[in-house]
C-alpha atoms as a PDB file:
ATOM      1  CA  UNK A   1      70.553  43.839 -33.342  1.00  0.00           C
ATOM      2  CA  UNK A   2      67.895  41.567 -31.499  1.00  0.00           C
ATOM      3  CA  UNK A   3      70.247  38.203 -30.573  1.00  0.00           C
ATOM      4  CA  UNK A   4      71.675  40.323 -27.206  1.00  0.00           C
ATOM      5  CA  UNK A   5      67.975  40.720 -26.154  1.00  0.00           C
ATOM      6  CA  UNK A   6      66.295  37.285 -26.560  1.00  0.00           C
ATOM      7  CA  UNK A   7      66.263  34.202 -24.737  1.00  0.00           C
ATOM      8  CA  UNK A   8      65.422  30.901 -25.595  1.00  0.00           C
ATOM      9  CA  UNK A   9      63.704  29.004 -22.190  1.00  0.00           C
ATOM     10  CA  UNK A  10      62.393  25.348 -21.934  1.00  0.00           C
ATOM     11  CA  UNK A  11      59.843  24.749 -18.732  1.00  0.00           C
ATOM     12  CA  UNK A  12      59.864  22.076 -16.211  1.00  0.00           C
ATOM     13  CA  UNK A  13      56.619  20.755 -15.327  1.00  0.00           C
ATOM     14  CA  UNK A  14      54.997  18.369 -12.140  1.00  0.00           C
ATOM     15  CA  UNK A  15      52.936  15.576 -13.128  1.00  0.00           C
ATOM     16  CA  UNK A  16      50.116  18.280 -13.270  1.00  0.00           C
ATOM     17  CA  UNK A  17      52.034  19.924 -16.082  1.00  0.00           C
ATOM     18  CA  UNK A  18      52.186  23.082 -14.075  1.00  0.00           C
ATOM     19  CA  UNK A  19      55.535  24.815 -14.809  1.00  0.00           C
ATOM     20  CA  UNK A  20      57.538  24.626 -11.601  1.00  0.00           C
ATOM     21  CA  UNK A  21      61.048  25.682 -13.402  1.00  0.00           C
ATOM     22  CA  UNK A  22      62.773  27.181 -16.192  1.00  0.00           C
ATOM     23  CA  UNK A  23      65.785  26.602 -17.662  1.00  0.00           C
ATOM     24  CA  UNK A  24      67.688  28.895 -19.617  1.00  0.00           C
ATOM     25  CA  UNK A  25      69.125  27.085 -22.978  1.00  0.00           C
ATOM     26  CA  UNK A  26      70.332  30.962 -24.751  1.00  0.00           C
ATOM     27  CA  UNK A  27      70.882  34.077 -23.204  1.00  0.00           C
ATOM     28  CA  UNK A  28      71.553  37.157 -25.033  1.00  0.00           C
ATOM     29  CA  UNK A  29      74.169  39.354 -23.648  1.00  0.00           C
ATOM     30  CA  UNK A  30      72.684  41.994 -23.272  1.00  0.00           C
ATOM     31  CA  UNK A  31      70.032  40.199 -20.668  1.00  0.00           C
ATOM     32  CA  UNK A  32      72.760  38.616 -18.829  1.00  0.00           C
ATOM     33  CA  UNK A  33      74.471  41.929 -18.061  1.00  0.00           C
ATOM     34  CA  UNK A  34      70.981  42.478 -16.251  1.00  0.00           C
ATOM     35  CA  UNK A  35      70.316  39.089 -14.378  1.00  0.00           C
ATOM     36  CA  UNK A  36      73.565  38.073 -14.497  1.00  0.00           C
ATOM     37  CA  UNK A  37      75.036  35.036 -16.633  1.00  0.00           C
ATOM     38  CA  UNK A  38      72.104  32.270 -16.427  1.00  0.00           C
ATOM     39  CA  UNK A  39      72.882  29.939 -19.617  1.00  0.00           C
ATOM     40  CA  UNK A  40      71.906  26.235 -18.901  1.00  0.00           C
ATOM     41  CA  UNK A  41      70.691  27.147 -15.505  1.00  0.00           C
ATOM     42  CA  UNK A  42      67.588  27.148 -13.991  1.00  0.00           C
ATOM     43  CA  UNK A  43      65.768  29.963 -12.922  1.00  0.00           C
ATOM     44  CA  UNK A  44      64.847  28.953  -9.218  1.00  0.00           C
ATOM     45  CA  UNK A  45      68.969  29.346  -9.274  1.00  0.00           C
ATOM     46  CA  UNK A  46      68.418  32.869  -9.596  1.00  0.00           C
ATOM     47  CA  UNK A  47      68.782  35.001  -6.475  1.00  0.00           C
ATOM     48  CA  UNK A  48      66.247  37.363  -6.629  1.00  0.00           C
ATOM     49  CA  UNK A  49      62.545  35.614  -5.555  1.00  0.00           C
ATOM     50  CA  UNK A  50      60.644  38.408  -7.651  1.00  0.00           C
ATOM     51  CA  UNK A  51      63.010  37.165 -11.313  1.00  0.00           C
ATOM     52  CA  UNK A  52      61.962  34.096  -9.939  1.00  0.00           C
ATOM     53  CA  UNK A  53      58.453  34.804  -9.710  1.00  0.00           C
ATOM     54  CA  UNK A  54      57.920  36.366 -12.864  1.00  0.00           C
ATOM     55  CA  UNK A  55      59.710  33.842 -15.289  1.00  0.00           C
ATOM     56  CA  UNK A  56      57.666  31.266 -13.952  1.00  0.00           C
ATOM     57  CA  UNK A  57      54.331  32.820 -13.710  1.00  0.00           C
ATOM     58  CA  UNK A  58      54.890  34.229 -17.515  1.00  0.00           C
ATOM     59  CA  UNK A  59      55.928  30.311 -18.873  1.00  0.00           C
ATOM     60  CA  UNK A  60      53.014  29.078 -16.534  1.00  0.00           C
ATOM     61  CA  UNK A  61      50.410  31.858 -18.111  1.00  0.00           C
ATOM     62  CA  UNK A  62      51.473  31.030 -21.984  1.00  0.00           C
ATOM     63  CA  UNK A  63      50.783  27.439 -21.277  1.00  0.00           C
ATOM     64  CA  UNK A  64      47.331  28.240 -19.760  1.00  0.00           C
ATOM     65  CA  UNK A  65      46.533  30.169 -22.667  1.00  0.00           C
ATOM     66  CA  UNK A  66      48.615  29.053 -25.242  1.00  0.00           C
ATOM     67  CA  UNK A  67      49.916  31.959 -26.952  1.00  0.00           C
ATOM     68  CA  UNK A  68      51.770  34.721 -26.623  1.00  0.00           C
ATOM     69  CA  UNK A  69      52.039  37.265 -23.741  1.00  0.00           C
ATOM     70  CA  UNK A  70      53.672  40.466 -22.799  1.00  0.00           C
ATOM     71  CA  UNK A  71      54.463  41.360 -19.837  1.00  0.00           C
ATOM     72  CA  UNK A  72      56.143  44.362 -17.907  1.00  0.00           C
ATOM     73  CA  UNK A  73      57.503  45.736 -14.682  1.00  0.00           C
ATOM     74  CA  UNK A  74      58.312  49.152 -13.289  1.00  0.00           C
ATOM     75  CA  UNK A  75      61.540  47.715 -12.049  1.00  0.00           C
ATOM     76  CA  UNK A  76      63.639  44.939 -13.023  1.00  0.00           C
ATOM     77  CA  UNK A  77      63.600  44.083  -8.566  1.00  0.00           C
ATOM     78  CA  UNK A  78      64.158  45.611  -5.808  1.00  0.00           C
ATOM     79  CA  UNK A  79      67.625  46.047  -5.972  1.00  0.00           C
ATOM     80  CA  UNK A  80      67.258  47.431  -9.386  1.00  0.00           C
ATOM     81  CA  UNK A  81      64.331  49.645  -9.340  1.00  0.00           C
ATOM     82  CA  UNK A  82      66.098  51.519 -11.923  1.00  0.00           C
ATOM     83  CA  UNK A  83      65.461  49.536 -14.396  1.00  0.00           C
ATOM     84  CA  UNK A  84      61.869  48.616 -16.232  1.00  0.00           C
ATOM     85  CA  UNK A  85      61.145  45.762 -18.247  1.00  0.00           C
ATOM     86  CA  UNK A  86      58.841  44.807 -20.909  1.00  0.00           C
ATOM     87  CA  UNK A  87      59.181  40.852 -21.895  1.00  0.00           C
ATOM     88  CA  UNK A  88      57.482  39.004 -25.193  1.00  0.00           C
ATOM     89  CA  UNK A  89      56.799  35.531 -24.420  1.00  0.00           C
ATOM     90  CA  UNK A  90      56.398  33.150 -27.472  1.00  0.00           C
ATOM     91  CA  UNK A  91      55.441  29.364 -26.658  1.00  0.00           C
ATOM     92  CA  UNK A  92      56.573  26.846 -28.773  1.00  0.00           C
ATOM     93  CA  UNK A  93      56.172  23.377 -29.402  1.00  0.00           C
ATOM     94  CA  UNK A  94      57.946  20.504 -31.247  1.00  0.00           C
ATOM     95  CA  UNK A  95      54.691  18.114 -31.068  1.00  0.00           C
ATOM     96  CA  UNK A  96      52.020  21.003 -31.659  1.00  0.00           C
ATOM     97  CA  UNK A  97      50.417  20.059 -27.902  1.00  0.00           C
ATOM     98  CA  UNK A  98      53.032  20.376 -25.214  1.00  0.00           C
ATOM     99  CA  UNK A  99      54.615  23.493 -24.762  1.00  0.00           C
ATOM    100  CA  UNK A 100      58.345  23.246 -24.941  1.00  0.00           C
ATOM    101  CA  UNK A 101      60.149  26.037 -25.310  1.00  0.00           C
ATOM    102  CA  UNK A 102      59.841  29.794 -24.946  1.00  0.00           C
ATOM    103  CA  UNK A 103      61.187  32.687 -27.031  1.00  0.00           C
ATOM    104  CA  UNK A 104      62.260  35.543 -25.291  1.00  0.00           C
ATOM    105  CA  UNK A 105      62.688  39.238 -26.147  1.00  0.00           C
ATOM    106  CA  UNK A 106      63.349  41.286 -23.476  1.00  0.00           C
ATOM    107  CA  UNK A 107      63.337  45.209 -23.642  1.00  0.00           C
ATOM    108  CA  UNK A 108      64.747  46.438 -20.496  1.00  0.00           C
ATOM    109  CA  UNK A 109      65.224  50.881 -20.035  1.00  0.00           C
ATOM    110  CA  UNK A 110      66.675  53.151 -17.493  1.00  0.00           C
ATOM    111  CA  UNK A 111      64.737  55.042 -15.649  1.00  0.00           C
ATOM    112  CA  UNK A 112      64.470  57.596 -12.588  1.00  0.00           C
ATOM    113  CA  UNK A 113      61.910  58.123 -10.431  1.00  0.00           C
ATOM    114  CA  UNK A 114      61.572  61.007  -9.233  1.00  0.00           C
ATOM    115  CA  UNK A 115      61.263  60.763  -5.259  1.00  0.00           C
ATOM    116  CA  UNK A 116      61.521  64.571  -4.455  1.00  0.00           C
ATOM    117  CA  UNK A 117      59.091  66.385  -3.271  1.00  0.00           C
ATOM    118  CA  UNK A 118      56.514  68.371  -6.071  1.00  0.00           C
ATOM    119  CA  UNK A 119      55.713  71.653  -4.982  1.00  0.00           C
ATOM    120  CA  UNK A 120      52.475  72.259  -4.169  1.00  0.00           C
ATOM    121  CA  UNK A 121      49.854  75.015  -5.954  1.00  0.00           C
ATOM    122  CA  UNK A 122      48.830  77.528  -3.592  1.00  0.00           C
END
């Protein structure tokens, strides 16, 4: 029940091994009804700058601290306010130093706000 949910990422980095991209080997189905189908792309590909934003600062924060993080938004982006989003970022790496992949579970709800008015206690 998990598979639709996950993601499996691998980072780009400069010479100063900052992360400055993302590419997206697996993506469950369930996240790519979200962000749209993303599979062997890159992230900066991605047309929303705040998806953008967040992938990469979450890779770029699990290689600064080297293990796992969990993040979460109030909405998914602008365009989707409606949606929140709670992410589990798991670093992994093939040589036990270098950070080379990322797996991804992604819990993403429904949600209203409520914009109307409250009534105010007299």
């Amino acid at each position: 029940p998990y598979l639709p949910d996950i993601c499996l990422m691998e980072p780009i980095y400069d010479l100063d091994k900052n992360v400055t991209d993302v590419k997206l080997a697996l993506q469950g189905t369930a996240v790519s009804s979200f962000y749209g189908e993303m599979t062997g792309k890159l992230v900066s590909a991605h047309p929303s700058s705040e998806v953008r934003g967040r992938i990469t600062q979450s890779c770029q924060k699990c290689v600064d601290t080297k293990a796992p993080i969990v993040t979460a938004a109030d909405a998914l982006s602008r365009e989707r306010s409606y949606l929140k989003l709670k992410a589990l970022y798991i670093p992994l790496s093939e040589d036990g130093v270098l950070i080379n992949k990322f797996f991804v579970h992604l819990t993403i709800e429904h949600h209203m706000r409520n914009t109307a008015p409250q009534p105010k206690d007299d």
